[in-house]
PDB file of N, CA and C in Angstrom:
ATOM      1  N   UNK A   1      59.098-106.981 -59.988  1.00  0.00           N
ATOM      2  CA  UNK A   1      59.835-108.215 -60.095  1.00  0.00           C
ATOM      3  C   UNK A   1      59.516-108.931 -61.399  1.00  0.00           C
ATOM      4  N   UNK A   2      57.960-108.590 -62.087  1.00  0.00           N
ATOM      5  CA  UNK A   2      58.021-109.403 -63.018  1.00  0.00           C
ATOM      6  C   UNK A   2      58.469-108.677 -64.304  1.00  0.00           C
ATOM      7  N   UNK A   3      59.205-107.537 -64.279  1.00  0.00           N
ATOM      8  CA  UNK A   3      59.996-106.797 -65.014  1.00  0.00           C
ATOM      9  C   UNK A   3      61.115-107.542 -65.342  1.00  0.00           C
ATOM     10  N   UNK A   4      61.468-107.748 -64.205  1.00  0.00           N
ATOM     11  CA  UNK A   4      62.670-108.011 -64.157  1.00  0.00           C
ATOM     12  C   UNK A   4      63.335-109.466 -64.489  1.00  0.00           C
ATOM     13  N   UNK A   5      62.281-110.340 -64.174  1.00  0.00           N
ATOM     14  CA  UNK A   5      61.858-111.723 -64.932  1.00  0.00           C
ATOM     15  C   UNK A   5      62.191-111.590 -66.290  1.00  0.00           C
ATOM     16  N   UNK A   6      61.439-110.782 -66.672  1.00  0.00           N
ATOM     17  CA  UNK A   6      60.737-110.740 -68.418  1.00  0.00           C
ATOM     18  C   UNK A   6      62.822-110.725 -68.536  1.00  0.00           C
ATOM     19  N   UNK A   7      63.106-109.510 -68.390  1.00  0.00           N
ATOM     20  CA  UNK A   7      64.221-108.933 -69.088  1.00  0.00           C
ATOM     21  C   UNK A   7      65.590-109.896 -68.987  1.00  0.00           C
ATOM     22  N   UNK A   8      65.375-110.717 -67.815  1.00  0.00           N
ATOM     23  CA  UNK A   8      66.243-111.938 -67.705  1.00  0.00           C
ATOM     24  C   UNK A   8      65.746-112.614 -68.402  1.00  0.00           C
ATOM     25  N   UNK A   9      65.122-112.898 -68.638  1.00  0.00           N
ATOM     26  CA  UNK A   9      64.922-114.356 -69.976  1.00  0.00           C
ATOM     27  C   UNK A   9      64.837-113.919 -71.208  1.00  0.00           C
ATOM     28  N   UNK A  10      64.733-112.841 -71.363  1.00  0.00           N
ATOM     29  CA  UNK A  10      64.493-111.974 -72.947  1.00  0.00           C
ATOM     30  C   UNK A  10      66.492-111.904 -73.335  1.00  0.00           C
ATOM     31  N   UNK A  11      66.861-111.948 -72.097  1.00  0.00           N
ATOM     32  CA  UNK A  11      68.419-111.433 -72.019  1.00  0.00           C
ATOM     33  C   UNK A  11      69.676-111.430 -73.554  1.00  0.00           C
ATOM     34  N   UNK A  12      69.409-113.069 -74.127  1.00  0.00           N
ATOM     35  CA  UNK A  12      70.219-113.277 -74.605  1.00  0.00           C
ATOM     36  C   UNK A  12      69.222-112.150 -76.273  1.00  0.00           C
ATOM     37  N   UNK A  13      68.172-112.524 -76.509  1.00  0.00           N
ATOM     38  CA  UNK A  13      67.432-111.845 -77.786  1.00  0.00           C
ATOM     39  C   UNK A  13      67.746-109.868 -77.270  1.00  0.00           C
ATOM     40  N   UNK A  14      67.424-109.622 -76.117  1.00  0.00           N
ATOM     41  CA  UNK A  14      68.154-108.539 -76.308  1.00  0.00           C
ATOM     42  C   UNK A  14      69.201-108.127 -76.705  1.00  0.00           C
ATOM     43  N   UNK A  15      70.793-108.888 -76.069  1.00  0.00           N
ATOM     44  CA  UNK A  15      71.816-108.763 -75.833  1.00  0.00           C
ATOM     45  C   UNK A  15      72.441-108.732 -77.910  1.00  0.00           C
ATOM     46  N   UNK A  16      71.646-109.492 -78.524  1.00  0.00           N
ATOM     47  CA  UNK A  16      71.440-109.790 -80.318  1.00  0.00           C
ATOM     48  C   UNK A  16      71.038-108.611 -80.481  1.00  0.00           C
ATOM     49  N   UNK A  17      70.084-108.065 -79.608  1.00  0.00           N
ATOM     50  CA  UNK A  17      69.523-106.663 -80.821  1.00  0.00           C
ATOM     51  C   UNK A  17      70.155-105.296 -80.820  1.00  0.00           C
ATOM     52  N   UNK A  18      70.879-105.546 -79.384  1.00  0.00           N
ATOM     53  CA  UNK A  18      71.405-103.907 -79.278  1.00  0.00           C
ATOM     54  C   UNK A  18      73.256-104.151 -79.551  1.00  0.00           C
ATOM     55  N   UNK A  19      73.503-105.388 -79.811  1.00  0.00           N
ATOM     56  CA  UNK A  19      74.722-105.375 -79.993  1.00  0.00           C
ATOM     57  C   UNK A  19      76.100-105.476 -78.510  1.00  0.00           C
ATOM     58  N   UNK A  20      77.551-105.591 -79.427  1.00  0.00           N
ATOM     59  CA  UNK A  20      78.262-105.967 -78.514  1.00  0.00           C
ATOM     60  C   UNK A  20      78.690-104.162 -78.135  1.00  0.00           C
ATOM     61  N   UNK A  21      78.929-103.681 -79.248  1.00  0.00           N
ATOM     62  CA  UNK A  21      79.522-101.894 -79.207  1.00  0.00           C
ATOM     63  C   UNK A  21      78.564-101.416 -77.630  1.00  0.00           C
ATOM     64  N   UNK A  22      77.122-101.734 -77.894  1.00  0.00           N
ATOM     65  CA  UNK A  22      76.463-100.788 -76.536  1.00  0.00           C
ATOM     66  C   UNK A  22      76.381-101.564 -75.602  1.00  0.00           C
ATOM     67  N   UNK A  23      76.169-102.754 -75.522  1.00  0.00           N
ATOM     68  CA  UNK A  23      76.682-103.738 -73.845  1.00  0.00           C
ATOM     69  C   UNK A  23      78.190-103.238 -73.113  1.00  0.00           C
ATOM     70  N   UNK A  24      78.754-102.659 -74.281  1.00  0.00           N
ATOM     71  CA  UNK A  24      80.667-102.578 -73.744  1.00  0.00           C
ATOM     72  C   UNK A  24      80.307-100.968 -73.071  1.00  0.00           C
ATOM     73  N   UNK A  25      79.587-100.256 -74.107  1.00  0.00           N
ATOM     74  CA  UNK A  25      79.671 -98.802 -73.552  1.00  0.00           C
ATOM     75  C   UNK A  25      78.765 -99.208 -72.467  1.00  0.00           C
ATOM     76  N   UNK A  26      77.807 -99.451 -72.315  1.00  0.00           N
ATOM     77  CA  UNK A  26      76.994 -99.647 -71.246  1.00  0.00           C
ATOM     78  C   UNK A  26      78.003-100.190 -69.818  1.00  0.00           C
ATOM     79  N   UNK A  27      78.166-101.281 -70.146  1.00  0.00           N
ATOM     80  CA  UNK A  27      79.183-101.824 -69.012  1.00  0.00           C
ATOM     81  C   UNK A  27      80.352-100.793 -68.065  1.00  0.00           C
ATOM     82  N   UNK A  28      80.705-100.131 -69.014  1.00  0.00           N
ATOM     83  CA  UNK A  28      81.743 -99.264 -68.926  1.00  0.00           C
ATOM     84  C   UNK A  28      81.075 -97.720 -68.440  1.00  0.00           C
ATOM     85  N   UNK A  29      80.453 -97.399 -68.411  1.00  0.00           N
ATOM     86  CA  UNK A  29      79.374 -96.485 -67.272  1.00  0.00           C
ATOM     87  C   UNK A  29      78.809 -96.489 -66.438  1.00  0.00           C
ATOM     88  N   UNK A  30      78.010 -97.841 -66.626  1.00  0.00           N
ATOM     89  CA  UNK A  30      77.501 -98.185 -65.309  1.00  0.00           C
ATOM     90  C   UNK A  30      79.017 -98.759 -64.228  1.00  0.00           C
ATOM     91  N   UNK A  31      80.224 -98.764 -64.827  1.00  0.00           N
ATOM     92  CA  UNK A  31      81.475 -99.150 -63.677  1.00  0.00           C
ATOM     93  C   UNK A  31      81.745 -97.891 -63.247  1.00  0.00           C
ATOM     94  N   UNK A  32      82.009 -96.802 -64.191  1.00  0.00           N
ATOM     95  CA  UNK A  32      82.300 -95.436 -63.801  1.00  0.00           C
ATOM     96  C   UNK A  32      81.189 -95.058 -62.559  1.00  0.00           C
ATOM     97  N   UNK A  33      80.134 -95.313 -62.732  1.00  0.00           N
ATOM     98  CA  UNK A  33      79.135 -94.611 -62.040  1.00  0.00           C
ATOM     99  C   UNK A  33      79.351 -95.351 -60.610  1.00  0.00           C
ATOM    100  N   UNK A  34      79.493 -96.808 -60.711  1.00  0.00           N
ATOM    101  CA  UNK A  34      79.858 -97.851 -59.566  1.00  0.00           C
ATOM    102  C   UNK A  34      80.866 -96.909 -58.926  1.00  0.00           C
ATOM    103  N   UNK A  35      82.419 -97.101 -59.410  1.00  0.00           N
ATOM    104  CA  UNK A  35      83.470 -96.516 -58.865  1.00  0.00           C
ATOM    105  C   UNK A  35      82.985 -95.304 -58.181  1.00  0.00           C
ATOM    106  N   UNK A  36      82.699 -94.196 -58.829  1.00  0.00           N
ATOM    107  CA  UNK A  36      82.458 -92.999 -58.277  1.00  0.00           C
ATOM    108  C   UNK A  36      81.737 -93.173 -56.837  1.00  0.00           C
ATOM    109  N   UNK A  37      80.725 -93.823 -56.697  1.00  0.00           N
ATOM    110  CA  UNK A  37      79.794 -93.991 -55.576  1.00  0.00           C
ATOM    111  C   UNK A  37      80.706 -94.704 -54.371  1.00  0.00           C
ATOM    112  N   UNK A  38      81.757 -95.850 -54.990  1.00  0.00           N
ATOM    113  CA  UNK A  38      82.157 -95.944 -54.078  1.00  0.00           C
ATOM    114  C   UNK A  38      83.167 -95.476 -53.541  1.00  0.00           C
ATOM    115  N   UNK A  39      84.127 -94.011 -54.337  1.00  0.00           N
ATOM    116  CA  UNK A  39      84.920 -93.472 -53.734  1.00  0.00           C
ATOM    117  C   UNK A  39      84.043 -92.460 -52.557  1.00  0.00           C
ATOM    118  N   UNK A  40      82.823 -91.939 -53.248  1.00  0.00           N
ATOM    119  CA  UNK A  40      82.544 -90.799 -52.004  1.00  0.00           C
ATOM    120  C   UNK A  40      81.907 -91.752 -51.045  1.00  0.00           C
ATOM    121  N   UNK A  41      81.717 -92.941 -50.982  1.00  0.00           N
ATOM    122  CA  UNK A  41      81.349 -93.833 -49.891  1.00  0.00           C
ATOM    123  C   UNK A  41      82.497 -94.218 -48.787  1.00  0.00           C
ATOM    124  N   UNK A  42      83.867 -93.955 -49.584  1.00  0.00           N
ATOM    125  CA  UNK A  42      84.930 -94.195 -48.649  1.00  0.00           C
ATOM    126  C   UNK A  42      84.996 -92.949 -47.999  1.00  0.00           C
ATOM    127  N   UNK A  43      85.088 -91.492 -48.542  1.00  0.00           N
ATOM    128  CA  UNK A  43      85.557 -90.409 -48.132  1.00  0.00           C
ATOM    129  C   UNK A  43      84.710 -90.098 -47.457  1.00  0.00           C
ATOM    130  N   UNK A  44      82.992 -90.430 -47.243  1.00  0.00           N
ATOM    131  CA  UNK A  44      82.656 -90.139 -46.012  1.00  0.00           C
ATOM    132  C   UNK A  44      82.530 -90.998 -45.269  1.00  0.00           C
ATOM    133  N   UNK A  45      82.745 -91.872 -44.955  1.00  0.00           N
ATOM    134  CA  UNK A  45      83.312 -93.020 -44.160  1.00  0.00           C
ATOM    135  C   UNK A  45      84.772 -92.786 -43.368  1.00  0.00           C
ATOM    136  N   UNK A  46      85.969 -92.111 -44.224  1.00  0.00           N
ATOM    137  CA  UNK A  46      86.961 -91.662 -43.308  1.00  0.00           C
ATOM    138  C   UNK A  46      86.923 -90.462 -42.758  1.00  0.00           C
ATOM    139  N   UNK A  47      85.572 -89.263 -43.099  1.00  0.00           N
ATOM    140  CA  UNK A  47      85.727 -88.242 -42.490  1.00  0.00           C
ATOM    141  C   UNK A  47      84.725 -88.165 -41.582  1.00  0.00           C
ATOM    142  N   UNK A  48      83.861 -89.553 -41.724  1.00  0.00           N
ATOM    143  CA  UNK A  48      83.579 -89.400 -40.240  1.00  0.00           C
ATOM    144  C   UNK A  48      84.036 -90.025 -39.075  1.00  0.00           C
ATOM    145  N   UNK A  49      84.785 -91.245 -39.353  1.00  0.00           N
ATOM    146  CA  UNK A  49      86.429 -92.020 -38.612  1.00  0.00           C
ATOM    147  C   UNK A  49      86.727 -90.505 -37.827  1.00  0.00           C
ATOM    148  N   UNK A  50      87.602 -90.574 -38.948  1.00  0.00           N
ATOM    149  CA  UNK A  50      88.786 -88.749 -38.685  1.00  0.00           C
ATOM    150  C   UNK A  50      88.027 -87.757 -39.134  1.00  0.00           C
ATOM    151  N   UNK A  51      87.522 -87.064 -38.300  1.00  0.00           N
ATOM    152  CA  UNK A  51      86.346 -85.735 -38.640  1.00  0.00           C
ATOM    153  C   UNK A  51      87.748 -84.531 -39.057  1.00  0.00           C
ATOM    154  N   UNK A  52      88.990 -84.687 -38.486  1.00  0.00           N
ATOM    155  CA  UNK A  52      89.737 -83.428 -38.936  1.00  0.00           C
ATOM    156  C   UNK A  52      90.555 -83.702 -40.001  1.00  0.00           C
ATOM    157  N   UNK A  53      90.486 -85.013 -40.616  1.00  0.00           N
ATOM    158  CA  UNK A  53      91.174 -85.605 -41.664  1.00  0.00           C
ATOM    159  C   UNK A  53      90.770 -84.527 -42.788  1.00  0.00           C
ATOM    160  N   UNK A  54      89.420 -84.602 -42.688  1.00  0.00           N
ATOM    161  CA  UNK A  54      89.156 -83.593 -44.354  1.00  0.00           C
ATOM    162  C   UNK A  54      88.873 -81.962 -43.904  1.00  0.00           C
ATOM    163  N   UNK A  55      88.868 -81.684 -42.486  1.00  0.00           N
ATOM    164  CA  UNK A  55      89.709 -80.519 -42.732  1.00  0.00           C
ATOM    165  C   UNK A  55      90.903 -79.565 -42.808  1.00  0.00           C
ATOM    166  N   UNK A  56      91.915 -80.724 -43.026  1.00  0.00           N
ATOM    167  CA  UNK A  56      92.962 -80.135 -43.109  1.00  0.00           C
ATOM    168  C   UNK A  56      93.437 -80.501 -44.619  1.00  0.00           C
ATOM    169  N   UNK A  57      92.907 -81.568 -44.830  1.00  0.00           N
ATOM    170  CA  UNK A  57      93.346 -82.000 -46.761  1.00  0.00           C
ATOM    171  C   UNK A  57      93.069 -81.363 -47.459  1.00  0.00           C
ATOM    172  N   UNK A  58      92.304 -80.619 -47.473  1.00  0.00           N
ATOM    173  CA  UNK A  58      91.841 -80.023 -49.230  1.00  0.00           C
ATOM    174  C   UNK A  58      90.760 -79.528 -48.694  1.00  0.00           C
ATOM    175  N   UNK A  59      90.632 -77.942 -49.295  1.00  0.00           N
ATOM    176  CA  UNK A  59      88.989 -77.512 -50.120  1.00  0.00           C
ATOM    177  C   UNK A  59      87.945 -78.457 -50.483  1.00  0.00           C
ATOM    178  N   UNK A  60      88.704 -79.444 -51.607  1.00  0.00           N
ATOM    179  CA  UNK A  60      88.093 -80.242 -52.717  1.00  0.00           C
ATOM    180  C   UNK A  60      87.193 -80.710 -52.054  1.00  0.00           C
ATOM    181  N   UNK A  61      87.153 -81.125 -50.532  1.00  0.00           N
ATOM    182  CA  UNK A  61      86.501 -82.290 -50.105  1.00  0.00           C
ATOM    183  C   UNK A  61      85.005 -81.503 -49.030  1.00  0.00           C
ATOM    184  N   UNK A  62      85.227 -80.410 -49.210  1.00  0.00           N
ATOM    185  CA  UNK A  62      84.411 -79.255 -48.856  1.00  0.00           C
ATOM    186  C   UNK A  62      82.599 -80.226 -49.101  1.00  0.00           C
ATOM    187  N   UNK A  63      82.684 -80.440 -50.211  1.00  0.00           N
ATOM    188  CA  UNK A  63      81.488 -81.419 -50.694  1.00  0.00           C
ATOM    189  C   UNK A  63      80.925 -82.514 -50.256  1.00  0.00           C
ATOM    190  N   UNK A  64      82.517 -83.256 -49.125  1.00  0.00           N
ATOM    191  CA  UNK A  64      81.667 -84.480 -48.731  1.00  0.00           C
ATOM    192  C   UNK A  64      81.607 -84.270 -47.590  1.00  0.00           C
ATOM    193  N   UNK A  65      82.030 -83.016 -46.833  1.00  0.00           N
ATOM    194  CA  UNK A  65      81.608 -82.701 -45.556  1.00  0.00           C
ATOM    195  C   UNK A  65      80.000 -81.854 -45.583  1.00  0.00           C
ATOM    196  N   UNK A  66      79.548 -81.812 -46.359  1.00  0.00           N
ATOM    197  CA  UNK A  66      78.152 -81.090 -46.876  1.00  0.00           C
ATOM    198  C   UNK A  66      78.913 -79.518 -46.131  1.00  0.00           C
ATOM    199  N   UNK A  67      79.636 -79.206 -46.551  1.00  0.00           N
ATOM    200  CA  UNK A  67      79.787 -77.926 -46.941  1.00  0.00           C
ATOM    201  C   UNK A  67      79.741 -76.817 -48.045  1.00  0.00           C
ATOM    202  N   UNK A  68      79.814 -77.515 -49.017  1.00  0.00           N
ATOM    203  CA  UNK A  68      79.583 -77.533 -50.509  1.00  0.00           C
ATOM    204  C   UNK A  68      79.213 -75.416 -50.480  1.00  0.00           C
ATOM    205  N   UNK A  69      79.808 -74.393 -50.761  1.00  0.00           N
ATOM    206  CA  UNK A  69      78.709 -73.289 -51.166  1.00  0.00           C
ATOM    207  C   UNK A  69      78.795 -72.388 -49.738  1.00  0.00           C
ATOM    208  N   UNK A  70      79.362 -73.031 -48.727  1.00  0.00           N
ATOM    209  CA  UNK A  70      79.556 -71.481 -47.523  1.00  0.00           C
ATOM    210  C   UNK A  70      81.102 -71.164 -47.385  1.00  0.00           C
ATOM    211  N   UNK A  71      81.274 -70.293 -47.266  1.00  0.00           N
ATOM    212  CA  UNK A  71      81.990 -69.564 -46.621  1.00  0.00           C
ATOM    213  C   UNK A  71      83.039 -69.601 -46.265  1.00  0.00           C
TER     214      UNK A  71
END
């Protein structure tokens, strides 16, 4: 926690040293990475709702039924 202190009050002298270019790329990955988590948070959330939902949709989803690799 007192990490995390420091880096909040350091915030704005950081935010000066590394610039606006890597706060934007930064921002913009850590959303990708957000999004992603919360699509496979929906898809196993509806396949365990509807357990035959994802086996009749797609292969693709082979992964969020932890089937991933058999058969």
């Amino acid at each position: 926690m007192v990490i995390v202190l420091v880096l909040l009050l350091l915030g704005h002298r950081i935010q000066d040293l590394v610039g606006p270019l890597v706060l934007n790329v930064q921002t913009r990955i850590w959303g990708l990475l957000l999004t992603a988590i919360a699509a496979q948070m929906i898809l196993v959330g509806l396949g365990e709702s509807f357990p035959n939902w994802l086996d009749a949709a797609s292969p693709l989803f082979d992964d969020v039924q932890g089937k991933a690799g058999t058969p």
